[in-house]
C-alpha atoms as a PDB file:
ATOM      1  CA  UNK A   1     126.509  54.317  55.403  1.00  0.00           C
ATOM      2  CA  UNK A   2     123.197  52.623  54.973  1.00  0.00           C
ATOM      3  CA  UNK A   3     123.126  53.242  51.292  1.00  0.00           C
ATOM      4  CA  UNK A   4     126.631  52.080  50.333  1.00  0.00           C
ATOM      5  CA  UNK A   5     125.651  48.672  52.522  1.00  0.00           C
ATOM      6  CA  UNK A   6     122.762  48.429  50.533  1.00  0.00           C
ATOM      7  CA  UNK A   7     124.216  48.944  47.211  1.00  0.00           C
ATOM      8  CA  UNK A   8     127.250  45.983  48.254  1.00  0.00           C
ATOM      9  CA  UNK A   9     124.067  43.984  49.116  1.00  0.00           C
ATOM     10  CA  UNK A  10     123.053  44.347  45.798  1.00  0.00           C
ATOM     11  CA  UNK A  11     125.887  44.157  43.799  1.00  0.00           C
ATOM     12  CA  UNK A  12     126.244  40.977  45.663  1.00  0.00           C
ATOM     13  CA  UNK A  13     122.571  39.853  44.816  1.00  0.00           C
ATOM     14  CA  UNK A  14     123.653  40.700  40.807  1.00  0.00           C
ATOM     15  CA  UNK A  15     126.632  38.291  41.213  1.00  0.00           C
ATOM     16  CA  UNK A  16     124.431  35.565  43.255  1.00  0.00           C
ATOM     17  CA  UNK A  17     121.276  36.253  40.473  1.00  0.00           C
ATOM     18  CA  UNK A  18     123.513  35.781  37.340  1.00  0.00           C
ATOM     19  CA  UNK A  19     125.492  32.836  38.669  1.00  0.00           C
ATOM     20  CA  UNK A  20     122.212  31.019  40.057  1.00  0.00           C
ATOM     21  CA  UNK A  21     119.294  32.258  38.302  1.00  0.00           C
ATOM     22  CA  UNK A  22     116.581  34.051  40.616  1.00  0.00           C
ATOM     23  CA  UNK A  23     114.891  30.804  41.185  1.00  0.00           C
ATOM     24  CA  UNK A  24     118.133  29.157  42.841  1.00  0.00           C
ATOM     25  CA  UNK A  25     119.227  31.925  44.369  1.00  0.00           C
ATOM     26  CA  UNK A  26     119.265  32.159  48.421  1.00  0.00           C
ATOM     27  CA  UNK A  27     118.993  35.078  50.498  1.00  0.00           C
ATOM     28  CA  UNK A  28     122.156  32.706  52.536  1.00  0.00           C
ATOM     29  CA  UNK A  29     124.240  32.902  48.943  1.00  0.00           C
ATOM     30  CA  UNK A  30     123.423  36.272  48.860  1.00  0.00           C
ATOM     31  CA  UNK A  31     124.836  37.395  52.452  1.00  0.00           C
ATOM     32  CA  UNK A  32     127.997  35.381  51.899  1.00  0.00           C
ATOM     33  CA  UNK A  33     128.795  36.585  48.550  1.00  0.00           C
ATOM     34  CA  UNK A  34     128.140  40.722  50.151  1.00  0.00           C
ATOM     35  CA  UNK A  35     130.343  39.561  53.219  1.00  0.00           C
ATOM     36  CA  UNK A  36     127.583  39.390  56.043  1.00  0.00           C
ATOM     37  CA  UNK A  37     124.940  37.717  58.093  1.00  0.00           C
ATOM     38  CA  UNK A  38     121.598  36.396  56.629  1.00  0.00           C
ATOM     39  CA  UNK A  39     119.680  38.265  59.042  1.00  0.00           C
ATOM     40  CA  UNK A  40     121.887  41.826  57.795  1.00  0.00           C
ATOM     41  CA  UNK A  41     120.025  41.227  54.564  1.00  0.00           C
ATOM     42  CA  UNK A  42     116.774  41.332  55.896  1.00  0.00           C
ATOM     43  CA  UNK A  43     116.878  45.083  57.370  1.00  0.00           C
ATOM     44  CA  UNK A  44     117.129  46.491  53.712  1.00  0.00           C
ATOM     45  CA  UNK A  45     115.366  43.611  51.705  1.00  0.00           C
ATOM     46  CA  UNK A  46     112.763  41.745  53.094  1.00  0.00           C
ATOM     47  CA  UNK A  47     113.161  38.571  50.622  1.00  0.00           C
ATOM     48  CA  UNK A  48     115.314  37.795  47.564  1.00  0.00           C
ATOM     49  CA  UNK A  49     112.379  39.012  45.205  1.00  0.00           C
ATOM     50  CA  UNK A  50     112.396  42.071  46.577  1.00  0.00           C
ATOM     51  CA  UNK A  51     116.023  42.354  46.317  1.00  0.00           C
ATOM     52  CA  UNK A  52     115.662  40.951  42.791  1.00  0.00           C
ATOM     53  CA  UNK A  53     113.144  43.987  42.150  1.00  0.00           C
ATOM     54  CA  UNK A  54     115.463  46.121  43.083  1.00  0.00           C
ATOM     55  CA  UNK A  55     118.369  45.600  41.186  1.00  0.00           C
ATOM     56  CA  UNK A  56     115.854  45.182  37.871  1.00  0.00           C
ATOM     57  CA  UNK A  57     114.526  48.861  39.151  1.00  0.00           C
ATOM     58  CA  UNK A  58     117.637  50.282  39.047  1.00  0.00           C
ATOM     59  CA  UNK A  59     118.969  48.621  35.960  1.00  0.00           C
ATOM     60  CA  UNK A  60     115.846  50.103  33.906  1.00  0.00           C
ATOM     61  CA  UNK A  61     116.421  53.374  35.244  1.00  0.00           C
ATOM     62  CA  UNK A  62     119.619  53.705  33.087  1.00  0.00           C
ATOM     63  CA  UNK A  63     117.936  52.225  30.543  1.00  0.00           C
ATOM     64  CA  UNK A  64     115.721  54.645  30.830  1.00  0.00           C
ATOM     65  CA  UNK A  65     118.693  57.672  31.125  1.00  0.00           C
ATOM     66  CA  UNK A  66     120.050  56.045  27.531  1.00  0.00           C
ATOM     67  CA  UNK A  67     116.958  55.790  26.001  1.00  0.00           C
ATOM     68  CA  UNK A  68     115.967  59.730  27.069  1.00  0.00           C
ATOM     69  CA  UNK A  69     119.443  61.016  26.032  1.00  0.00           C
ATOM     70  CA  UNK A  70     119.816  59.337  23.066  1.00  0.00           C
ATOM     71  CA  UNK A  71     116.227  61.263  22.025  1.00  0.00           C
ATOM     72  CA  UNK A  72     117.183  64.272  23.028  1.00  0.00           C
ATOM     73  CA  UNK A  73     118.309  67.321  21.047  1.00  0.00           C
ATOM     74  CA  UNK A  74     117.731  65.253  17.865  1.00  0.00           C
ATOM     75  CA  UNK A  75     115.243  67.200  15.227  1.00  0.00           C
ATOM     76  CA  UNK A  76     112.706  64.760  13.609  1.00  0.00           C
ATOM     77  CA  UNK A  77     110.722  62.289  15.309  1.00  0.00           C
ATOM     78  CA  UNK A  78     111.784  59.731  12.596  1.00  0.00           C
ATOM     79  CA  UNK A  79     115.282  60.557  13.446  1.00  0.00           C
ATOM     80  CA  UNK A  80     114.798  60.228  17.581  1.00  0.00           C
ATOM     81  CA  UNK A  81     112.331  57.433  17.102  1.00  0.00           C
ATOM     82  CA  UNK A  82     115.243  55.311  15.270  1.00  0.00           C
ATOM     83  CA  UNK A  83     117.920  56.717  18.298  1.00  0.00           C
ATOM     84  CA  UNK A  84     115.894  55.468  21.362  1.00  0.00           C
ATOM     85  CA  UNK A  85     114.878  52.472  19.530  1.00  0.00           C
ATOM     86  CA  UNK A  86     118.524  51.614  19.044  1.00  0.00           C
ATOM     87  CA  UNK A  87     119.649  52.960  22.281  1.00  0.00           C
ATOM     88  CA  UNK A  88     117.579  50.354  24.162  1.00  0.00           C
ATOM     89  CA  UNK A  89     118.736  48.045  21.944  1.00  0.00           C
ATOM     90  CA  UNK A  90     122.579  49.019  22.686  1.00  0.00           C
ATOM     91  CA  UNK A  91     121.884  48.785  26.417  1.00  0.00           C
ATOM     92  CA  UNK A  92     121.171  45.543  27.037  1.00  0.00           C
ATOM     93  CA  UNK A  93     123.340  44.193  23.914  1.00  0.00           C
ATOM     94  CA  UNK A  94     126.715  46.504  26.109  1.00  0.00           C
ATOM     95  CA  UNK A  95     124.854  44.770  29.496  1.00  0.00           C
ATOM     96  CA  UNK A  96     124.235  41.393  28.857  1.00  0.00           C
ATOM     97  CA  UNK A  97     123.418  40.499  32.580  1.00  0.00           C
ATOM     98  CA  UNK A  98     121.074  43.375  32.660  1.00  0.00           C
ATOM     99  CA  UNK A  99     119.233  41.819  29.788  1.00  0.00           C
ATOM    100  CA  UNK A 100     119.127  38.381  32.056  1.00  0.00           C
ATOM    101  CA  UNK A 101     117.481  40.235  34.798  1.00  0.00           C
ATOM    102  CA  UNK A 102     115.383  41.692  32.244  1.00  0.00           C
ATOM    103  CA  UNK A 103     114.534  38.403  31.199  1.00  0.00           C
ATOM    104  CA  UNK A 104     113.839  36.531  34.300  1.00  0.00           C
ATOM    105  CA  UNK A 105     110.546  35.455  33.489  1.00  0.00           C
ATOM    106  CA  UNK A 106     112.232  32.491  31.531  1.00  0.00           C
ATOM    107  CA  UNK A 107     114.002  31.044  34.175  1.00  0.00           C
ATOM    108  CA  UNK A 108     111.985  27.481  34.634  1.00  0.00           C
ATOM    109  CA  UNK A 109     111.011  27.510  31.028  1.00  0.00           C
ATOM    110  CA  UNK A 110     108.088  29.880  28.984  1.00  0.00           C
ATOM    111  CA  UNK A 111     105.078  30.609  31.323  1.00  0.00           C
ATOM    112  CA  UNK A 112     103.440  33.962  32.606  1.00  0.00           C
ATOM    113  CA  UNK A 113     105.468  34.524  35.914  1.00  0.00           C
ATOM    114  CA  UNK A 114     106.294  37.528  38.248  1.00  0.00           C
ATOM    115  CA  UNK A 115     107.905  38.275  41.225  1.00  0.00           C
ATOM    116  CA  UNK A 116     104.817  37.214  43.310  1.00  0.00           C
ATOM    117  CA  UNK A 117     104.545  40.704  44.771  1.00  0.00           C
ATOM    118  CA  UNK A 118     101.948  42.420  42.335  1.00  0.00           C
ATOM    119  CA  UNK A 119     102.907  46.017  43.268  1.00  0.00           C
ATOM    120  CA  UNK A 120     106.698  45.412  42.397  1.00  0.00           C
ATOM    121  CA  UNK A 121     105.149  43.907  39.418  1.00  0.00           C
ATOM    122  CA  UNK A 122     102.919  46.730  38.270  1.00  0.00           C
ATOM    123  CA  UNK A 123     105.778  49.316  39.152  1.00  0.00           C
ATOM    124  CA  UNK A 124     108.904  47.020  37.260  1.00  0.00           C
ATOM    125  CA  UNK A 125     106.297  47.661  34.498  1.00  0.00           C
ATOM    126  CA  UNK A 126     106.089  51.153  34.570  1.00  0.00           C
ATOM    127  CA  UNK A 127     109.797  51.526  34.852  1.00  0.00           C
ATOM    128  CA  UNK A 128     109.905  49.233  31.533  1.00  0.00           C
ATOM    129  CA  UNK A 129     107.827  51.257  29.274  1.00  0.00           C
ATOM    130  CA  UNK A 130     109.257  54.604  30.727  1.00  0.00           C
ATOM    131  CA  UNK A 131     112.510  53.219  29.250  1.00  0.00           C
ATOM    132  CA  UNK A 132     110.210  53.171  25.692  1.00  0.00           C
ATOM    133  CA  UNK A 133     108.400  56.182  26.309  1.00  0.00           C
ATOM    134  CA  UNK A 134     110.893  57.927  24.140  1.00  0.00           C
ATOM    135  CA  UNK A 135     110.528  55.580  21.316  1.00  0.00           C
ATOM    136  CA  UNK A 136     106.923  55.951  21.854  1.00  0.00           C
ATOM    137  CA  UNK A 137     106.920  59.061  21.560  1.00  0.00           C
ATOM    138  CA  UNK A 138     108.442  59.655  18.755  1.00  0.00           C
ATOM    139  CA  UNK A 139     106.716  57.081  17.163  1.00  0.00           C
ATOM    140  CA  UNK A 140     103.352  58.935  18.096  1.00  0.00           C
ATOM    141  CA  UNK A 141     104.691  62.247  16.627  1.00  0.00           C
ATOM    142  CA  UNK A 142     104.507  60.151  13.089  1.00  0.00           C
ATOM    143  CA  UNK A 143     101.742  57.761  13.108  1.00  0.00           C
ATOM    144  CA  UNK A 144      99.411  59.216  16.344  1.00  0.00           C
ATOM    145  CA  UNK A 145      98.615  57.384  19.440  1.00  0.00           C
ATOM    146  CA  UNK A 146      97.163  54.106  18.526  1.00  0.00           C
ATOM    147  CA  UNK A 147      99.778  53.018  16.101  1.00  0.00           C
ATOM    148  CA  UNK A 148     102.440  54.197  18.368  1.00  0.00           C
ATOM    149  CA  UNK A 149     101.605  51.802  20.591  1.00  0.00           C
ATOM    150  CA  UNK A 150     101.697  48.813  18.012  1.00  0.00           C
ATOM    151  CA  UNK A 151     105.191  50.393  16.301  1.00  0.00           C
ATOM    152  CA  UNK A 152     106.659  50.516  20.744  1.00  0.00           C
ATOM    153  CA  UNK A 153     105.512  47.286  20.757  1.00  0.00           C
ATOM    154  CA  UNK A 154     107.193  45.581  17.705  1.00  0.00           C
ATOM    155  CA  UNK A 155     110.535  47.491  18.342  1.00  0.00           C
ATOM    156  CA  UNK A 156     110.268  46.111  21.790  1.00  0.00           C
ATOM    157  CA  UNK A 157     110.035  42.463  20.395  1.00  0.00           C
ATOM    158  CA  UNK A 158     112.210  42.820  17.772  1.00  0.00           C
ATOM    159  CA  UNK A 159     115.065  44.038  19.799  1.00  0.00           C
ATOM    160  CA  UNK A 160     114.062  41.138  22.426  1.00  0.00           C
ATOM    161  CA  UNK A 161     114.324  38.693  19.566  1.00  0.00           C
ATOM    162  CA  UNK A 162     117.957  39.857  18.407  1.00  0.00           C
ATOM    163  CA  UNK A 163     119.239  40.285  21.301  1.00  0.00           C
ATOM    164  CA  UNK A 164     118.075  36.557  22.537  1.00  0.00           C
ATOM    165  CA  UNK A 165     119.425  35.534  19.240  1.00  0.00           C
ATOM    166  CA  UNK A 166     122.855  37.461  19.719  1.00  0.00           C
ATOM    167  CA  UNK A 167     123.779  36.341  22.932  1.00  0.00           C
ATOM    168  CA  UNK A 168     122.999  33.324  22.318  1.00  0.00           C
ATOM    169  CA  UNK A 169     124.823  33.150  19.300  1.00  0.00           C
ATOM    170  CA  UNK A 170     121.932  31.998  17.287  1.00  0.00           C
ATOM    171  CA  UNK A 171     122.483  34.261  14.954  1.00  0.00           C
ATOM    172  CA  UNK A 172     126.158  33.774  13.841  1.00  0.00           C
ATOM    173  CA  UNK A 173     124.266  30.903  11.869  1.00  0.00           C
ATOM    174  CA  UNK A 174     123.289  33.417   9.290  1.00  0.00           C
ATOM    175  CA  UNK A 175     126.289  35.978   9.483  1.00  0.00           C
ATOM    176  CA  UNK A 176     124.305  38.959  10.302  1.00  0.00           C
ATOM    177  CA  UNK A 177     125.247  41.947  12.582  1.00  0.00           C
ATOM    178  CA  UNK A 178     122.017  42.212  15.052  1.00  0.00           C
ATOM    179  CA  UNK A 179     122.559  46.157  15.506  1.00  0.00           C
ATOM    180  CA  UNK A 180     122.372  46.510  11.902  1.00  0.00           C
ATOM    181  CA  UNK A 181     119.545  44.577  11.976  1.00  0.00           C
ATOM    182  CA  UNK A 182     117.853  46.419  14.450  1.00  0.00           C
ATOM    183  CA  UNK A 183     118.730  49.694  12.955  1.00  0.00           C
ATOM    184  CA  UNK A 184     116.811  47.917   9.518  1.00  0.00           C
ATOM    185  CA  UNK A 185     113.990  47.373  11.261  1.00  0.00           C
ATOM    186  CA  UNK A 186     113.309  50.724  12.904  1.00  0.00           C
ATOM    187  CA  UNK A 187     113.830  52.275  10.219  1.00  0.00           C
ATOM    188  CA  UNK A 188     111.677  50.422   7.825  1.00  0.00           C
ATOM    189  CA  UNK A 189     108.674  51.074  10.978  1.00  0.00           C
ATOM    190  CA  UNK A 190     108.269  54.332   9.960  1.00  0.00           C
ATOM    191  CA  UNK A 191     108.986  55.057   6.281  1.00  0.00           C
END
């Protein structure tokens, strides 16, 4: 019983976080919108960042399943590094309010931010590059361990940068299909 409150408590947080941003976004909103008290909210989360942390946790988890099963089974590490690369890229381009959880560090405008809880912090970044350890992998497989990390790291901006530009609809101005792009990219990494 405990769990499947907690889980309505966060769907409800996801509804409150991607209608009000996690700046403007109340613990109050959040007990109204999951049907009970304020103080109901604080037995399973003690504040909306931690709630916030929570939902982003679980989101990169299935990231992180994608990103591992699209690797799997496939022969090559050129081949696998271009399937995880593109299967994080599919993710949050198929979960567009996963990718503005993802991307909460803009709410307010460009500056370093976190969730003020450096632990959460440290371990929402460990969850992240688990979801690109299989591109990393691969990628280390081909090049070694040093440029893996600086291949990881450009696929990682790359995909943020098309899929900013795709849900935004920044790039309709030049008529281009962002996967494709994507798929471009990766594959121009590592041959």
């Amino acid at each position: 019983m405990a769990e499947a409150k907690r889980a309505l408590i966060l769907e409800a947080a996801l509804r409150v976080f991607a209608r009000d941003g996690l700046r403007d976004a109340s613990i109050r909103a959040i007990a109204k919108e999951a049907g009970y008290a304020t103080g109901a909210i604080y037995g399973y989360f003690p504040s909306k960042e931690h709630l916030y942390a929570a939902a982003l946790h679980e989101s990169l988890q299935r990231l992180r399943a994608e990103t591992e099963t699209a690797a799997a089974g496939i022969e090559g590490a050129a081949r696998r590094y271009v399937a995880a690369g593109l299967a994080f890229f599919d993710f949050y381009d198929a979960n567009p309010r996963d990718l503005d959880m993802g991307f909460y560090l803009f709410a307010g405008g460009m500056a370093p931010r976190g969730l003020g809880d450096e632990e959460a912090n440290h371990e929402l970044n460990v969850a992240l590059l688990a979801t690109l350890e299989p591109v990393r992998g691969a990628a280390e497989e081909l090049v070694g361990a040093e440029e893996a990390n600086r291949l990881t790291a450009e696929a990682f901006a790359h995909a943020s940068g098309l899929l900013l530009l795709r849900h935004t609809h920044r790039l309709n101005l030049f008529g281009l299909e962002a996967r494709q792009l994507m798929q471009r990219f990766l594959t121009g990494q590592i041959t």
